[in-house]
Protein backbone atom coordinates (compact mmCIF):
# COMPACT_ATOMS: atom_id res chain seq x y z
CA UNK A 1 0.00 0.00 0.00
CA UNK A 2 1.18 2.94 -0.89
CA UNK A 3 0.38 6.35 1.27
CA UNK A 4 0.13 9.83 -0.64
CA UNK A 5 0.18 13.07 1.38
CA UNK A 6 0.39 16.58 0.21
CA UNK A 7 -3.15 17.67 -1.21
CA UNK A 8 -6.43 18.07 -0.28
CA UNK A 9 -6.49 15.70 2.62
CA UNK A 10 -3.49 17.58 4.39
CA UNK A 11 -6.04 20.59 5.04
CA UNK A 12 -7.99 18.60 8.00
CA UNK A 13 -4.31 17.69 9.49
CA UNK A 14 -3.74 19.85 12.63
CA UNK A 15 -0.51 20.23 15.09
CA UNK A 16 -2.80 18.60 18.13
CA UNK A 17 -3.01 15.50 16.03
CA UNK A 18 0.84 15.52 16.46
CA UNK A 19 3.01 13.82 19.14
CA UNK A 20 4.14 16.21 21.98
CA UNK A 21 7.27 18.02 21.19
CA UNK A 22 10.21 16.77 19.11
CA UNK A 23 14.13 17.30 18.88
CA UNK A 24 14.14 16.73 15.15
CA UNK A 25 17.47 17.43 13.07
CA UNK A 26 18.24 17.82 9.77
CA UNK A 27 20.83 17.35 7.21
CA UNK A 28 20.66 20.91 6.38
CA UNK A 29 24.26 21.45 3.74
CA UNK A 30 21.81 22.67 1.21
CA UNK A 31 20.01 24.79 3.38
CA UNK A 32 22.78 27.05 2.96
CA UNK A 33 25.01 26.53 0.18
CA UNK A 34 22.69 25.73 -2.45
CA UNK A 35 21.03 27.85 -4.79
CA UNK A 36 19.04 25.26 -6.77
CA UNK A 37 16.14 23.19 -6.25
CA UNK A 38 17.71 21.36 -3.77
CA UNK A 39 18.29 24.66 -1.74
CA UNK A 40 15.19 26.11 -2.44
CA UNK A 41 12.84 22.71 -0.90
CA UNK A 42 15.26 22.83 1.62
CA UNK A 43 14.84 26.33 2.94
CA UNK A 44 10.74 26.15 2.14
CA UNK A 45 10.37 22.77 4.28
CA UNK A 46 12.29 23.83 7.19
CA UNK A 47 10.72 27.23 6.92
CA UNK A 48 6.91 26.21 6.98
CA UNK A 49 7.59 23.41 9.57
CA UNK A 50 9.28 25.70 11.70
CA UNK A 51 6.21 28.54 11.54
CA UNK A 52 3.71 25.82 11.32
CA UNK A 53 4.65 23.51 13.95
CA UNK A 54 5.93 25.71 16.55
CA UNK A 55 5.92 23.02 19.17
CA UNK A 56 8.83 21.58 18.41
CA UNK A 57 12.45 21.75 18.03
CA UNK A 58 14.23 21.76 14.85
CA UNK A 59 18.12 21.21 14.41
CA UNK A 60 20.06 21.84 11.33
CA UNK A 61 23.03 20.30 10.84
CA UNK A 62 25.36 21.53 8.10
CA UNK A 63 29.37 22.06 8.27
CA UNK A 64 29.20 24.99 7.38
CA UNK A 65 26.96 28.55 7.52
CA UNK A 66 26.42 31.26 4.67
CA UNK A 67 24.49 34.57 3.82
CA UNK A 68 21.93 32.21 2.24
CA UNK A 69 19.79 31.75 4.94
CA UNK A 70 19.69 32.46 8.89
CA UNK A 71 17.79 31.06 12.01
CA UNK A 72 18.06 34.14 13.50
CA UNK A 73 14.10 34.98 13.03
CA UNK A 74 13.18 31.42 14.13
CA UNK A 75 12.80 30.91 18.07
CA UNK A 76 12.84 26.79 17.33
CA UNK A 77 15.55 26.83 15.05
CA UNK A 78 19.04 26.07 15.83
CA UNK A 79 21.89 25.87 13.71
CA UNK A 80 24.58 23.01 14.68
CA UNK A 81 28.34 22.88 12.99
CA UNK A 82 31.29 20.71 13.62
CA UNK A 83 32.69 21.75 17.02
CA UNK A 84 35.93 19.12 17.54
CA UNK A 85 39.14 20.03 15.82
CA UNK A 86 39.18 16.68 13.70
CA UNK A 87 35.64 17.16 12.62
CA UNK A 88 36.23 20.64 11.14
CA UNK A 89 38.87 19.75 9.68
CA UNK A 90 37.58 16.65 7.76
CA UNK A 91 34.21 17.78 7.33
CA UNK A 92 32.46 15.78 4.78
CA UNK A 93 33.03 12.64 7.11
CA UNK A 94 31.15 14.74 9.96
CA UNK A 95 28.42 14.90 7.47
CA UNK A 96 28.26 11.66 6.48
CA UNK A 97 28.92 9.90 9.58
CA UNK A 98 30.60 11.42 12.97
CA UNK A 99 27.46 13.84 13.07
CA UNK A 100 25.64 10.72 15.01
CA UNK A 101 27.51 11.60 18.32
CA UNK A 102 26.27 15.37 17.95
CA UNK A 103 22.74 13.75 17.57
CA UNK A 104 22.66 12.49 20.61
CA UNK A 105 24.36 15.57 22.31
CA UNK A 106 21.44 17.47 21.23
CA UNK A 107 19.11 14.23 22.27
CA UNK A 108 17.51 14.50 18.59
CA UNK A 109 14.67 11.68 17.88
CA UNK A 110 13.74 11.85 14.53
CA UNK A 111 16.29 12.80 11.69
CA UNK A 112 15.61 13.90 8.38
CA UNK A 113 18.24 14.12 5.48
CA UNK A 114 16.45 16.25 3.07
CA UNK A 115 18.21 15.26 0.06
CA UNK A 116 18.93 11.51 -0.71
CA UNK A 117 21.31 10.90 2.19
CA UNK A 118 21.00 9.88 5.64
CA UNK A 119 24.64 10.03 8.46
CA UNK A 120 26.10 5.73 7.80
CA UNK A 121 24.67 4.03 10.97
CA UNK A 122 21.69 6.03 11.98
CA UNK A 123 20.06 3.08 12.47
CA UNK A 124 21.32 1.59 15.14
CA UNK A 125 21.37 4.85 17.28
CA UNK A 126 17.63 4.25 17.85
CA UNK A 127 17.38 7.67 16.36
CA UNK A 128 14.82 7.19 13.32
CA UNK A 129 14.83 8.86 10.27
CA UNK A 130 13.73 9.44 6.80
CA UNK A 131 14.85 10.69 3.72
CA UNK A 132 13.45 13.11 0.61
CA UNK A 133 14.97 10.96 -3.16
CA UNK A 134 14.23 14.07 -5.29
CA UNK A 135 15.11 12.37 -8.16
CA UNK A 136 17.49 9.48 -9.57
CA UNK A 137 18.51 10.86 -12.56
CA UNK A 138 22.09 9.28 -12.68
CA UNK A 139 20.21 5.92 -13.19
CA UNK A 140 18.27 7.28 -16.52
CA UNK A 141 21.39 9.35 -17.69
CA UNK A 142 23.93 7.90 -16.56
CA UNK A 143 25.87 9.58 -19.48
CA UNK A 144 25.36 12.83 -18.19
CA UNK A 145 27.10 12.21 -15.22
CA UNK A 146 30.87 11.09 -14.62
CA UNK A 147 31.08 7.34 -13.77
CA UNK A 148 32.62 8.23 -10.49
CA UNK A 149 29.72 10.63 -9.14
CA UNK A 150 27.12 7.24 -11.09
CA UNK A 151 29.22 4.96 -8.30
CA UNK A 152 28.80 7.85 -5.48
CA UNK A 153 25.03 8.45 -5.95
CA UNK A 154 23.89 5.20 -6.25
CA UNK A 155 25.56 4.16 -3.19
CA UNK A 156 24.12 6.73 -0.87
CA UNK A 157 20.85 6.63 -2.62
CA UNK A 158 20.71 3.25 -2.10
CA UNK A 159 21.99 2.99 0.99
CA UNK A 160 19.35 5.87 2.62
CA UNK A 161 16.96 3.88 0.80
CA UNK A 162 17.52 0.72 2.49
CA UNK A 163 17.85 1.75 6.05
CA UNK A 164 15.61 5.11 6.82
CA UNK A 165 12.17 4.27 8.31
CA UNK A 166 10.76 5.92 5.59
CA UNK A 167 11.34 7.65 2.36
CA UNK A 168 9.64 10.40 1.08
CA UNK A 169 9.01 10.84 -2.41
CA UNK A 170 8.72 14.23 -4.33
CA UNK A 171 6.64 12.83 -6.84
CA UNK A 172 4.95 10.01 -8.46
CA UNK A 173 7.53 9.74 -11.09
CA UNK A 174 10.43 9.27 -8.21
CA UNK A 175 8.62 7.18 -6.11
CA UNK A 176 7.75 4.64 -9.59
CA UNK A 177 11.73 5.13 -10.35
CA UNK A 178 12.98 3.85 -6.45
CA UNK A 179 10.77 1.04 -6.44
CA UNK A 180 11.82 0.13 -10.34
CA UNK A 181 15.48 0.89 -9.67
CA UNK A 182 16.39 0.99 -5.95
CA UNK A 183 13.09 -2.06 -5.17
CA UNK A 184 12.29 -0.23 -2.40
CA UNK A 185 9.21 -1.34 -1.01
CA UNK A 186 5.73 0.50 -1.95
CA UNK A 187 4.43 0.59 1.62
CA UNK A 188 7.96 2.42 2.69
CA UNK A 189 7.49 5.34 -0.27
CA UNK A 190 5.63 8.30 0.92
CA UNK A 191 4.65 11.01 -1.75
CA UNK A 192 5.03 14.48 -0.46
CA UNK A 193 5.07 17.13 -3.07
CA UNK A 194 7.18 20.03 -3.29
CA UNK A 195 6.60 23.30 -2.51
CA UNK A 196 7.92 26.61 -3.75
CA UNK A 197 8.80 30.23 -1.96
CA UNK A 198 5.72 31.51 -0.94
CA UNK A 199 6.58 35.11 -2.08
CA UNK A 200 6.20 34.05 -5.65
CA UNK A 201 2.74 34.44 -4.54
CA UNK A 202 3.07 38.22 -3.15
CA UNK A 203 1.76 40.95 -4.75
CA UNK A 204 4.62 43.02 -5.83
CA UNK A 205 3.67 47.18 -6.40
CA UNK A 206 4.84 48.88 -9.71
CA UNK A 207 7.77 50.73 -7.79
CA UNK A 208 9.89 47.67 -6.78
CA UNK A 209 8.68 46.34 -10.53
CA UNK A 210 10.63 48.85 -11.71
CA UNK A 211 13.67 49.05 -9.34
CA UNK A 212 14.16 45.36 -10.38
CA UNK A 213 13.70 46.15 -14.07
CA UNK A 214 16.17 48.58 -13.57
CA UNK A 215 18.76 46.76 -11.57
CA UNK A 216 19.07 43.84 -13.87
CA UNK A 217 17.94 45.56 -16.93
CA UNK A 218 15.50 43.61 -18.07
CA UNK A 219 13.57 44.25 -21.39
CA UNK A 220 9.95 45.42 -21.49
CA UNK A 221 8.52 41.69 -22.71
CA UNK A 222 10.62 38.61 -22.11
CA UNK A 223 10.30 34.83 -22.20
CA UNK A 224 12.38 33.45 -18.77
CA UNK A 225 14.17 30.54 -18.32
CA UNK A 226 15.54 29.04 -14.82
CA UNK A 227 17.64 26.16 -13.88
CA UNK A 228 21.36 24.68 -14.54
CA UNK A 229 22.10 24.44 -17.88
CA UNK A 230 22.41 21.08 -18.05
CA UNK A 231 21.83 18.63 -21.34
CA UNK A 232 18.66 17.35 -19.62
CA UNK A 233 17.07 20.90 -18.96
CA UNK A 234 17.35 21.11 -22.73
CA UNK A 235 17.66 24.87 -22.81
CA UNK A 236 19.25 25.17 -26.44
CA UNK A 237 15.93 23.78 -27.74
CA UNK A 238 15.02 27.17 -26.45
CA UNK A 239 17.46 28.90 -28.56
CA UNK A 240 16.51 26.80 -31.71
CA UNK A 241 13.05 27.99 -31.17
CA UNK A 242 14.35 31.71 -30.96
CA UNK A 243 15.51 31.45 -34.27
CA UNK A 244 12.67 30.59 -36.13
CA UNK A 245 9.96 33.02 -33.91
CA UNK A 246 8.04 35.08 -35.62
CA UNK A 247 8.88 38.30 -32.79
CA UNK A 248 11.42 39.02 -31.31
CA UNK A 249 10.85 38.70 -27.67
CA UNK A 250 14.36 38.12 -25.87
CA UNK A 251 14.91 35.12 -23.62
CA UNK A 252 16.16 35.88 -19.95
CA UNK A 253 17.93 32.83 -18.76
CA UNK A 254 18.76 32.38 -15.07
CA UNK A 255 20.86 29.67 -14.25
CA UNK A 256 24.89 28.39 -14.96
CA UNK A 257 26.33 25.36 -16.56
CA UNK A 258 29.90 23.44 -17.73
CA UNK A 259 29.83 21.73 -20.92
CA UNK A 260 26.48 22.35 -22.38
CA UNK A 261 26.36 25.68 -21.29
CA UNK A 262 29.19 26.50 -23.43
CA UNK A 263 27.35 24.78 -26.11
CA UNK A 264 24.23 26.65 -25.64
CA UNK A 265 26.60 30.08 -25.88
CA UNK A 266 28.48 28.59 -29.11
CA UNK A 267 24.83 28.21 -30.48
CA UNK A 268 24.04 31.66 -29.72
CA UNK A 269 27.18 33.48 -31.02
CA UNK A 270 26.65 31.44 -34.42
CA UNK A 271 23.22 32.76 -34.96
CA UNK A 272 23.17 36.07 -33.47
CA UNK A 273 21.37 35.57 -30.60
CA UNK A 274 23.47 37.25 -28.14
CA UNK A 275 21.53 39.98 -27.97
CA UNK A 276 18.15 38.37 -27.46
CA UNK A 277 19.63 35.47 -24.80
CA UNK A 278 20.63 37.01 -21.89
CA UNK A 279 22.51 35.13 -19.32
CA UNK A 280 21.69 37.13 -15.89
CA UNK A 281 23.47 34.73 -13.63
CA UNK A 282 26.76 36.31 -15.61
CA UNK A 283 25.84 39.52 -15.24
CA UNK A 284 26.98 41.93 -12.31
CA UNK A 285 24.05 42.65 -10.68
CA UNK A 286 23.88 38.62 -10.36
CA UNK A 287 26.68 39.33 -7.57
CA UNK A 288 24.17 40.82 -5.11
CA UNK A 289 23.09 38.97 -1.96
CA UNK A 290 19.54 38.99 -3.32
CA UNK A 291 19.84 37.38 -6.22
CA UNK A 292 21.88 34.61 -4.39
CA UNK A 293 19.65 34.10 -2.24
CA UNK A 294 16.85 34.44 -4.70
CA UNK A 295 15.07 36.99 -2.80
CA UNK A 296 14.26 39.01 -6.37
CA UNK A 297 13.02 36.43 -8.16
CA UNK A 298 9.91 36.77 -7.77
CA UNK A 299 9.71 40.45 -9.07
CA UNK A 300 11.65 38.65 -11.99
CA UNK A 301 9.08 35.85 -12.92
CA UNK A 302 6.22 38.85 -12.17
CA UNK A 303 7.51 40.74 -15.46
CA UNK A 304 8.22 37.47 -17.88
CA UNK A 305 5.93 36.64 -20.48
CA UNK A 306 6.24 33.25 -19.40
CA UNK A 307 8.25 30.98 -17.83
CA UNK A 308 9.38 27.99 -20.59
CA UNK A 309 10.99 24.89 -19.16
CA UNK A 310 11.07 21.94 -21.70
CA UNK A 311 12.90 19.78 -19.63
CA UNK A 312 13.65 16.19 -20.68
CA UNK A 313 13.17 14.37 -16.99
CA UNK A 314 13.23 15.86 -13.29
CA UNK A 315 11.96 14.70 -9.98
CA UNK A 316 9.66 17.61 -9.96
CA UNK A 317 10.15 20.54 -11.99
CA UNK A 318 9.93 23.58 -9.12
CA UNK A 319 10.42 26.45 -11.46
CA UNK A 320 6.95 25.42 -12.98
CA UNK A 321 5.42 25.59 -9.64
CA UNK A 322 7.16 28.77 -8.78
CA UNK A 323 5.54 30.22 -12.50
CA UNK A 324 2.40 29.13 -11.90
CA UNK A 325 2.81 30.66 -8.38
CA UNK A 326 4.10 33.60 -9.65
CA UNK A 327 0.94 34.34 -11.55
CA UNK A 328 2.68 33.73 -15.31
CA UNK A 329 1.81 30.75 -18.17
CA UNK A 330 4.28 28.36 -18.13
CA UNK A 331 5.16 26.21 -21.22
CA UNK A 332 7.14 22.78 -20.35
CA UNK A 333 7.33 19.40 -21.20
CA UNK A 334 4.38 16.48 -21.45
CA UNK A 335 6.44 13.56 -19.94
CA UNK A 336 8.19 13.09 -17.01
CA UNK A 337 6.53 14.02 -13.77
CA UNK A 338 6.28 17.97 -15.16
CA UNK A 339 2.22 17.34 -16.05
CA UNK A 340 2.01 16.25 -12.19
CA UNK A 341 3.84 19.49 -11.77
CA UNK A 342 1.91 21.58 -14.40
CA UNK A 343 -1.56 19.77 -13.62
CA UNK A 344 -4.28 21.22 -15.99
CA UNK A 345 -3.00 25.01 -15.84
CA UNK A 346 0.59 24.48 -17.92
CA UNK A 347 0.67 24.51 -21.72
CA UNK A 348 2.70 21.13 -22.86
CA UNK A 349 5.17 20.79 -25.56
CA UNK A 350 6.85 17.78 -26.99
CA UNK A 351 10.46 18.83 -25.52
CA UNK A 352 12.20 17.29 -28.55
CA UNK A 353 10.35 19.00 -31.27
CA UNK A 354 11.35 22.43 -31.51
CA UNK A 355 8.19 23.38 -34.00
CA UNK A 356 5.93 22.28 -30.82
CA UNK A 357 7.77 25.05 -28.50
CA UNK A 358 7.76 27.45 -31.38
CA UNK A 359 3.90 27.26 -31.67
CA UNK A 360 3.51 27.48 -28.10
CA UNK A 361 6.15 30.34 -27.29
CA UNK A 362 4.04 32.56 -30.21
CA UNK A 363 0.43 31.10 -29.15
CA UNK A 364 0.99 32.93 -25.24
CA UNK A 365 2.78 35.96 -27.13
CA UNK A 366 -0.29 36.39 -29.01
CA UNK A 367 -3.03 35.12 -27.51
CA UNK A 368 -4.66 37.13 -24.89
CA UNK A 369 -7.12 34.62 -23.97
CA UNK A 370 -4.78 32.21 -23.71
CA UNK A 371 -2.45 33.67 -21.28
CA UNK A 372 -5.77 35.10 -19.01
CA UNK A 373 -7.07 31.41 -18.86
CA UNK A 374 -3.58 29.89 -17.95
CA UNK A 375 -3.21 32.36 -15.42
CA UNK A 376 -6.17 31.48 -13.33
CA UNK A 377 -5.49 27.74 -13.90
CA UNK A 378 -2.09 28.21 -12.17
CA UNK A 379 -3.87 29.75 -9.42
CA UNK A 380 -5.68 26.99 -8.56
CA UNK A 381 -2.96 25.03 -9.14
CA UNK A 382 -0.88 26.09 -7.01
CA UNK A 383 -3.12 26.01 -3.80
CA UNK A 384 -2.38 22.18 -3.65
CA UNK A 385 1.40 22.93 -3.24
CA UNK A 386 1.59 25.40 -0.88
CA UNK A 387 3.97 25.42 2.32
CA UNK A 388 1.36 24.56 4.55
CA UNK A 389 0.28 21.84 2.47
CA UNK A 390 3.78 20.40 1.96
CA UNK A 391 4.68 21.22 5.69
CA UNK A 392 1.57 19.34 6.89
CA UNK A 393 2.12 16.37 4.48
CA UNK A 394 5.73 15.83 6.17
CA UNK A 395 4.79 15.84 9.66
CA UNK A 396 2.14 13.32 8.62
CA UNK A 397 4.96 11.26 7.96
CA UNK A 398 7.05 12.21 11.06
CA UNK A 399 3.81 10.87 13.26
CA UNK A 400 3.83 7.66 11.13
CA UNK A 401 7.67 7.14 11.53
CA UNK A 402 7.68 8.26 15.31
CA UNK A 403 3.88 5.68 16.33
CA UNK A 404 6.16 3.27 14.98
CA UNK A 405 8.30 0.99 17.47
CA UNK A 406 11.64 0.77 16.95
CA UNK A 407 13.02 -2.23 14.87
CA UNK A 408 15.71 -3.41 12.53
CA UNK A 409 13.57 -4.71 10.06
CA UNK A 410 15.07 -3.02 6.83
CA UNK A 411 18.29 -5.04 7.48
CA UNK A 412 20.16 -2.90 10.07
């Protein structure tokens, strides 16, 4: 049996259904040092559990701090680094393992690495845990990866997999990919969407429309793109589409890359794109502490035209729900898990036909009606991923994994 938690059902969840108050860590690296989607659900979760669930305790674990994000406006929230010479100094071990003897210091009872790794031996602390698999990408692409990180991945993923109490799911699509490639067991999978900022949602006055218009000079009418520039993200199926447009509406691109990237800038040198692709993450103003922390995005995505992501595979897809959020169409992909993302408000495109994009991209710059009606679809939309919803869907699964007695059934 398989239990799915995150939508309408979440809404009758309160905190007095919850167990009495909880030391509960997390492995929190990403918290502040990432500025992807891992970063993003990372800050979001511990965020909305924090506010919604003031009752307990919340630990974050990570070796080391940044400008990224603070606990300094959350009364439960504590931040916890390496404190012994030998664990500063080797601090990826700390991470991965050592970090169980400053669980129990801090007498934590429920642990939660919140992206596809849990500390080796966790489970015979008697501390419980659980784990978010995002995605398992390296398994379906292994090309994309170096052979080295393939070995790496599947090992931890695997590993997490096998001996947390539970594992949460971001989607449908991961949670049919772990039991396909990982066999983990259907009645251990919990599916808790993601969420996204909930200032994507704010209503954001003319004046700081402008100010942000201004300080990354963005053009009057733009199509937006955001996430690495990776093969898989399929950006340069963006540029193709550019070429061919009937208007010439420029693409603002937020997001870095190795390899492809520089093949997505050969592409746009050879057709004289460069002034119609503009790479903001390059750009100065892409220096400032609120663009690294992605505090201006949302006045970003509030002036695109639309947000296009024709991504070939992802766990989720958060920069559709942050669109849709945002109060902007969004064009991406039909396959993957991006229609669970994209529900019935998205406009899908087959991401390896460029003619398919290139009607789309025109239809939303043209069609009025169109963009109105996608609009209010990603309103609705997005009420069944808020914070609250994806906050309330995790501490479902906290309850679950804490009612349960303690046992080394998964093999520990």
């Amino acid at each position: 049996m398989i239990f799915t938690v995150g939508l309408a059902a979440v809404g009758k969840l309160h905190a007095s259904n919850y167990l009495r108050s909880m030391n509960i860590a997390f492995e929190a690296k990403r918290v502040f040092n990432n500025g992807t989607g891992l970063g993003h659900y990372s800050r979001t979760l511990v965020t909305s559990l924090a506010n919604g669930f003031p009752e307990h305790e919340y630990y974050l674990f990570t070796p080391r701090t940044s400008a990224m994000f603070s606990t300094n406006a959350f009364a439960n929230m504590h931040t916890v680094t390496p404190s012994q010479w030998l664990h500063q100094r080797f601090k990826s071990a700390w991470r991965s393992s050592w970090v169980k003897g400053d669980l129990r210091k801090y007498h934590i009872q429920l642990y939660h690495g919140l992206s596809h790794e849990i500390p080796v031996g966790i489970q015979n602390t008697g501390i419980k845990s659980v784990v978010t698999m995002h995605d398992i990408i390296h398994e379906r692409y292994p090309e994309q990866y170096h052979p080295i990180d393939v070995r790496i991945y599947r090992s931890k993923f695997k590993y997490a997999c096998k001996h947390a109490d539970r594992v949460i799911a971001i989607s449908e699509q991961t949670k049919n990919d772990l039991i396909t490639w990982y066999k983990v067991p259907e009645e251990k999978i919990a599916i808790c969407y993601q969420s996204c900022n909930p200032a994507f949602g704010n209503t954001i006055d003319t004046n700081e429309k402008i100010r942000i218009q201004q300080k990354y000079q963005l053009p009057a009418q733009f199509y937006l793109y955001v996430g690495s520039i990776i093969e898989r993200k399929n950006l340069l199926t963006i540029c193709k589409a550019l070429t061919q447009l009937q208007n010439n509406i420029p693409l603002v691109v937020i997001g870095k890359g190795d390899g492809y990237e520089k093949q997505v800038q050969q592409f746009v040198q050879q057709h004289q794109l460069s002034q119609r692709v503009i790479f903001l993450s390059h750009t100065a103003a892409a220096k400032d502490i609120d663009f690294v922390t992605a505090k201006d995005f949302p006045a970003i995505y509030k002036q695109a035209l639309c947000m296009i992501y024709p991504s070939i595979f992802e766990g989720f897809g958060i920069p559709v729900l942050e669109g849709l959020t945002a109060g902007i169409p969004v064009i991406t992909s039909n396959i993957s898990c991006l229609p669970e993302a994209g529900g019935d408000a998205a406009i899908y495109v087959n991401p390896f036909e460029v003619n398919d994009l290139i009607q789309a991209m025109e239809a939303v710059a043209n069609n009025v009606t169109l963009r109105t009606e996608a609009i209010a679809k990603g309103y609705m939309h997005a009420q069944k991923f808020t914070p609250h919803a994806c906050a309330n869907a995790v501490m479902q699964v906290y309850q679950q994994i804490m009612s349960t007695p303690l046992t080394c059934k998964h093999n520990c």
